[in-house]
C-alpha atoms as a PDB file:
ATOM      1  CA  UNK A   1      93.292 113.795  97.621  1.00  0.00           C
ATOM      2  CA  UNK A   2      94.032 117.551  98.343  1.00  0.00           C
ATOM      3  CA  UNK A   3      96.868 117.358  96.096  1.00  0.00           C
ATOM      4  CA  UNK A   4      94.868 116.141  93.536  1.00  0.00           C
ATOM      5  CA  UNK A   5      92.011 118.557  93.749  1.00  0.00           C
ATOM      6  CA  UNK A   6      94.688 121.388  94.340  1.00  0.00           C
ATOM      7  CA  UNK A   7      96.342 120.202  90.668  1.00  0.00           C
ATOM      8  CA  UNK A   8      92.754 120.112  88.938  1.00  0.00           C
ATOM      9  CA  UNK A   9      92.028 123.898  90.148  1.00  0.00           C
ATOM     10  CA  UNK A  10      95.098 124.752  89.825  1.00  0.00           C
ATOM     11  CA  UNK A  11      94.563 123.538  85.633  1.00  0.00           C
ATOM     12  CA  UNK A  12      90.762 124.567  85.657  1.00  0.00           C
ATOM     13  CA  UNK A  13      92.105 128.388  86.558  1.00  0.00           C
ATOM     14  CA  UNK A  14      94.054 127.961  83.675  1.00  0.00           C
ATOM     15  CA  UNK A  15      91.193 126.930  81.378  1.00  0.00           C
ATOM     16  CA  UNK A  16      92.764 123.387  81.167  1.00  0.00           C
ATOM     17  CA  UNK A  17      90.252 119.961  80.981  1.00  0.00           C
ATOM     18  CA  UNK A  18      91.927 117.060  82.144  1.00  0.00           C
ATOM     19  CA  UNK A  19      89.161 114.566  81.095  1.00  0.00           C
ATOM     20  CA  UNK A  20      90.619 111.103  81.747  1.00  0.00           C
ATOM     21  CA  UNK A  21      91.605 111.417  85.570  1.00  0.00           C
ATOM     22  CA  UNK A  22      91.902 107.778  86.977  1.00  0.00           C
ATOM     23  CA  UNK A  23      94.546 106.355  89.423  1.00  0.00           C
ATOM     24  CA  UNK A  24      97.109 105.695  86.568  1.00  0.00           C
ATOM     25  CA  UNK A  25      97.668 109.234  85.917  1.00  0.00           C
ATOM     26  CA  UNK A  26      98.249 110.293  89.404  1.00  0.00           C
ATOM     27  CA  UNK A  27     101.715 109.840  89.991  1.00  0.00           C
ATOM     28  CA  UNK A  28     103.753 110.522  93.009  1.00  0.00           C
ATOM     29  CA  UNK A  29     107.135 112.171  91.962  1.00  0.00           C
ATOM     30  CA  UNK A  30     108.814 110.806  94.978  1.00  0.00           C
ATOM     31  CA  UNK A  31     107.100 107.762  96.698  1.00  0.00           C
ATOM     32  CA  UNK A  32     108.412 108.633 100.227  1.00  0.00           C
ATOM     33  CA  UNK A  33     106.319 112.283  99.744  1.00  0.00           C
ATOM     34  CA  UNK A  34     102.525 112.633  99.520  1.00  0.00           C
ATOM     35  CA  UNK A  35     102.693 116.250  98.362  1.00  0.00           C
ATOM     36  CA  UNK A  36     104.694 115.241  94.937  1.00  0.00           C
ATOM     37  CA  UNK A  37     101.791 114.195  93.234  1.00  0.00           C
ATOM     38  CA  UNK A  38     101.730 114.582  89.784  1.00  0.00           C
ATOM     39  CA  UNK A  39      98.857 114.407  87.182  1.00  0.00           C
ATOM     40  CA  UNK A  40      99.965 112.749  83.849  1.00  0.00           C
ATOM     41  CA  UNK A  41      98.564 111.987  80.495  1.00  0.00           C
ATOM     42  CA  UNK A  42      97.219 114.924  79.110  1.00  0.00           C
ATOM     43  CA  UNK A  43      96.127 113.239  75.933  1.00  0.00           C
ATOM     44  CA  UNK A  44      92.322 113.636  75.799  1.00  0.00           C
ATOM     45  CA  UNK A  45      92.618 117.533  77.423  1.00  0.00           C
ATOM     46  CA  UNK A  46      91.318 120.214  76.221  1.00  0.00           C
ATOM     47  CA  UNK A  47      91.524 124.167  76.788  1.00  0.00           C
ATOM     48  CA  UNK A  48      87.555 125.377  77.589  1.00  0.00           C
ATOM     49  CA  UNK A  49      87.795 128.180  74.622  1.00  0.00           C
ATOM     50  CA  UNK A  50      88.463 124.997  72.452  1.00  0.00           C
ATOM     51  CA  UNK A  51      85.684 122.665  74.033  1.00  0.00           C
ATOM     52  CA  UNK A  52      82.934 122.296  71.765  1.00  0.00           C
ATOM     53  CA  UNK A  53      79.459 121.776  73.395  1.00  0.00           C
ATOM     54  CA  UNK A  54      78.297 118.516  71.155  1.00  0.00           C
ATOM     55  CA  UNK A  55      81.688 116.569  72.222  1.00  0.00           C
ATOM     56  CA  UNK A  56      80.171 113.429  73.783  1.00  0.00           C
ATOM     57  CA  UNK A  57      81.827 110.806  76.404  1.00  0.00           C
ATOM     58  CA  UNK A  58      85.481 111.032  76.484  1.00  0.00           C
ATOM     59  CA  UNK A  59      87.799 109.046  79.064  1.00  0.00           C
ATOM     60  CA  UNK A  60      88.052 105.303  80.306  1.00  0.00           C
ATOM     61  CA  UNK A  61      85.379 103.822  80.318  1.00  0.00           C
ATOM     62  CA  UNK A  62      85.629 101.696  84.089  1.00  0.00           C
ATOM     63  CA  UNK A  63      85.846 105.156  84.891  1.00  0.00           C
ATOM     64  CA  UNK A  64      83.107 106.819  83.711  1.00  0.00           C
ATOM     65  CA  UNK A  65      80.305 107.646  84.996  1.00  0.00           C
ATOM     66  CA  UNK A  66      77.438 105.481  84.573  1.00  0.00           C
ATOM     67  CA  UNK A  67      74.485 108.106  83.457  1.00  0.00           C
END
């Protein structure tokens, strides 16, 4: 989990929204070491300059959240 949350600040510093984080793209680089985690799929992200405010549900859906 801190690898994870250290990746997402790590993009969020960089003006980077993932929007589609789920278990299948977390990835470990090597599966004998918890710190290679790797986030993956960057297909629904999004720089925050580029984010427009009327952009509505994005993601998988089991994912989601429900409100």
């Amino acid at each position: 989990m801190k690898g994870l949350l250290k990746g997402l600040a790590h993009m969020h510093n960089k003006n980077i929204i993932h929007r589609d984080i789920k278990p299948e793209n977390c990835i470990f680089k090597d599966k004998n070491d918890l710190n290679s985690l790797k986030i993956v799929d960057f297909g629904l992200s999004k720089q925050l300059s580029a984010l427009k405010v009327k952009e509505i549900f994005m993601g998988t859906v089991p994912y989601m959240a429900p409100e």
